[in-house]
C-alpha atoms as a PDB file:
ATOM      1  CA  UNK A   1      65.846 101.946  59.873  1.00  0.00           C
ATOM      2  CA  UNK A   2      67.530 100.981  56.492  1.00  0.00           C
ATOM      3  CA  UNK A   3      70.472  99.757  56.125  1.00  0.00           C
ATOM      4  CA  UNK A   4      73.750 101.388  54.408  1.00  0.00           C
ATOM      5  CA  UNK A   5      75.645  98.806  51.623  1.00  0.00           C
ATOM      6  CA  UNK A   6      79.168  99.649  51.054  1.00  0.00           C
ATOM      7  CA  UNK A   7      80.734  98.672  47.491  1.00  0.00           C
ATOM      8  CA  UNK A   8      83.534  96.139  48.061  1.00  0.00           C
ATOM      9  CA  UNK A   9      85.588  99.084  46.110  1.00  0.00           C
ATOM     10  CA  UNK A  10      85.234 101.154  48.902  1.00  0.00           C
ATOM     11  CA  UNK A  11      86.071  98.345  51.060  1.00  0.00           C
ATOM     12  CA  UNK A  12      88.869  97.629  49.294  1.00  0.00           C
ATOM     13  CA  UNK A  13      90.273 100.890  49.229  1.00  0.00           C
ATOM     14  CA  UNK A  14      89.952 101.548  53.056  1.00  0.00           C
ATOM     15  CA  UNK A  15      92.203  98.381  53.731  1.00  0.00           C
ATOM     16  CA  UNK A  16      94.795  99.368  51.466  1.00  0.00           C
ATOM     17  CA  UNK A  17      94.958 102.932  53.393  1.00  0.00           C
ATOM     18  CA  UNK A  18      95.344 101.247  55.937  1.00  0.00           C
ATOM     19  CA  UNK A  19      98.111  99.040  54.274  1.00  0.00           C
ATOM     20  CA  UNK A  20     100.244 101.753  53.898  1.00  0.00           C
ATOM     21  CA  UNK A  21      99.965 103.372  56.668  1.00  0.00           C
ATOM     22  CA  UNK A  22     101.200 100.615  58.405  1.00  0.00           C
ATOM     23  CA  UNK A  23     104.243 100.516  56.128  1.00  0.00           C
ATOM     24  CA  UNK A  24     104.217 104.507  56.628  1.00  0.00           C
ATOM     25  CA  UNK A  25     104.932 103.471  60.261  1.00  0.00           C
ATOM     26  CA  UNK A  26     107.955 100.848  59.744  1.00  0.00           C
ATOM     27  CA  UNK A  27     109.106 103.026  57.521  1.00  0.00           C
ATOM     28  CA  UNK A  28     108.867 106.294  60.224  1.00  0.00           C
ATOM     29  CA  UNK A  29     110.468 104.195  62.889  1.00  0.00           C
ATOM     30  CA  UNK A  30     113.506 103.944  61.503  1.00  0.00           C
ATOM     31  CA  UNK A  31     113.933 107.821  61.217  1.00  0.00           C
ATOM     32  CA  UNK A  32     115.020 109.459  64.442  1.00  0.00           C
ATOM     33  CA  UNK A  33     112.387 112.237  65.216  1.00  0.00           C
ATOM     34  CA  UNK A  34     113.701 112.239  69.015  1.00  0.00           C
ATOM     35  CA  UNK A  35     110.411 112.551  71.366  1.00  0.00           C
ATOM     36  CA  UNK A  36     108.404 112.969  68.513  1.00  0.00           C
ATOM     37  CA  UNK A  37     109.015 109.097  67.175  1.00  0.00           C
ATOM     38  CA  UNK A  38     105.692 108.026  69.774  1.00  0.00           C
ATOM     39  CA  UNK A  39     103.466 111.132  68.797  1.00  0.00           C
ATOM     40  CA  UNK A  40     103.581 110.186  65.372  1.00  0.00           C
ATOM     41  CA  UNK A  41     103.498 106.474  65.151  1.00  0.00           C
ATOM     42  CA  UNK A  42     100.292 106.978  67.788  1.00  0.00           C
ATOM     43  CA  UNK A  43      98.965 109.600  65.314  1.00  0.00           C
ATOM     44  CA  UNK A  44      98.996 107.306  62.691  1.00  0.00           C
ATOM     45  CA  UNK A  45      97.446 104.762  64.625  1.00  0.00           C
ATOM     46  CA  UNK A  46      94.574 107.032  65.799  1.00  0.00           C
ATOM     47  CA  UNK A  47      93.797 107.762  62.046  1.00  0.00           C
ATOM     48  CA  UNK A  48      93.757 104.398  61.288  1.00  0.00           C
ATOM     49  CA  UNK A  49      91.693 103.207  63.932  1.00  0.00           C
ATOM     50  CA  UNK A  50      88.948 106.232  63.184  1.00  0.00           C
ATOM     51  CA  UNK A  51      88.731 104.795  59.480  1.00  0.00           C
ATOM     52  CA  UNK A  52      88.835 101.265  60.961  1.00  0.00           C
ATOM     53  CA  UNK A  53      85.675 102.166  63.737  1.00  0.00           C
ATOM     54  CA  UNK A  54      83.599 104.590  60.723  1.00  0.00           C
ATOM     55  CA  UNK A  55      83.712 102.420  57.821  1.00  0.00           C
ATOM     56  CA  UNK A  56      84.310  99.012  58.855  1.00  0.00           C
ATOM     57  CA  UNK A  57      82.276  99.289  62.083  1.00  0.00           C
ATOM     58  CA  UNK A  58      79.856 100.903  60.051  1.00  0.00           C
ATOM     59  CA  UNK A  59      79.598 104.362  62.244  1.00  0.00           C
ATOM     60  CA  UNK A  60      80.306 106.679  59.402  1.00  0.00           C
ATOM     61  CA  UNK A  61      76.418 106.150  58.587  1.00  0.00           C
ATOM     62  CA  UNK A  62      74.707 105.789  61.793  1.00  0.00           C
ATOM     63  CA  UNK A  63      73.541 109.257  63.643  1.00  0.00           C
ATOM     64  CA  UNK A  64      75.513 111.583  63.204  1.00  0.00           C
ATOM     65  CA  UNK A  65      76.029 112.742  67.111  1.00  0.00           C
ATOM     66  CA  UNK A  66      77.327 108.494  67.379  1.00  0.00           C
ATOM     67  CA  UNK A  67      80.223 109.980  64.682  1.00  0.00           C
ATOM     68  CA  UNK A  68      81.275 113.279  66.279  1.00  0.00           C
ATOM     69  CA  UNK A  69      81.330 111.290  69.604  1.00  0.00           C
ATOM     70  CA  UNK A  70      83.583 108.459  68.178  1.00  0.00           C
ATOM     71  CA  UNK A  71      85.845 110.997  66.696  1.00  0.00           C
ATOM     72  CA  UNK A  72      85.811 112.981  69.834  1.00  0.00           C
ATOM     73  CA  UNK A  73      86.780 110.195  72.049  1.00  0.00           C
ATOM     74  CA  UNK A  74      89.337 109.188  69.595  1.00  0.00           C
ATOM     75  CA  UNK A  75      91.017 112.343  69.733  1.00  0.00           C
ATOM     76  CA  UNK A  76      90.564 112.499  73.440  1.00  0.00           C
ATOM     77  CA  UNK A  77      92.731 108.996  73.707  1.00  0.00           C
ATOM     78  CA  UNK A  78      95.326 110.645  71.171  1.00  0.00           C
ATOM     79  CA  UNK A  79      95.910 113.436  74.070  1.00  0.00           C
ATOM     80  CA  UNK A  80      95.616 111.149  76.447  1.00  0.00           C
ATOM     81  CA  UNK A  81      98.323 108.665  75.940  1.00  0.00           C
ATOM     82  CA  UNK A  82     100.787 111.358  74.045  1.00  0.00           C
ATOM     83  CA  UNK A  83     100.496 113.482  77.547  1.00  0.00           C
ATOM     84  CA  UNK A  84     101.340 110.350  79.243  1.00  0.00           C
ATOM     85  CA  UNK A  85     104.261 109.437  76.994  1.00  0.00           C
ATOM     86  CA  UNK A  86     105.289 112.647  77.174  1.00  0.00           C
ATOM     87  CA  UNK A  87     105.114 112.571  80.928  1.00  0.00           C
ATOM     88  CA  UNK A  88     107.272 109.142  81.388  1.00  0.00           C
ATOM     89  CA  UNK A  89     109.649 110.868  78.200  1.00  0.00           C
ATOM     90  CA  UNK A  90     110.718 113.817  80.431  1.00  0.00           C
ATOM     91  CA  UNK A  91     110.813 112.560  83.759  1.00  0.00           C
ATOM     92  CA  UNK A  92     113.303 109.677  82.432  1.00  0.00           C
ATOM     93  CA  UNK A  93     115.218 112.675  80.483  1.00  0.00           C
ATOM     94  CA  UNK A  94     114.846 115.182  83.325  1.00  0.00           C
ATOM     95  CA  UNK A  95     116.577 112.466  86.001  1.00  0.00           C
END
């Protein structure tokens, strides 16, 4: 099994994504988007978390059913806790 060597270039680039999005989110939590505030500030933080897991964690280039199964799960978690927020959000608006 060989190994996979990233340039630091690529390295580099992938933090400063991440970077801004993080800024992206300050910045979006200041705007009032109502409900929709926690879907995308966890949005954001799924996305970065999938680059942080496939590049960083190296995942990107192992097989490629370990990829579409991070991804999956990912996205799974995304669902999981906006359902959830959305769940607490209306029963609290709804009472």
């Amino acid at each position: 099994m060989s190994e996979h060597v990233m340039s630091s270039k690529m390295y580099y680039g992938i933090w400063i994504t991440l970077m801004v999005l993080t800024v992206v989110t300050a910045a979006v939590s200041f705007i009032d988007l109502g409900p929709f505030n926690t879907i995308v500030a966890l949005s954001i933080a799924t996305f970065k978390a999938i680059l942080v897991v496939l590049f960083f964690m190296h995942v990107k280039y192992a097989s490629e059913k370990l990829t579409k199964l991070v991804i999956a799960s990912a996205l799974f978690f995304l669902v999981l806790l906006l359902s959830l927020s959305m769940i607490d959000y209306l029963t609290r608006y709804l009472a």
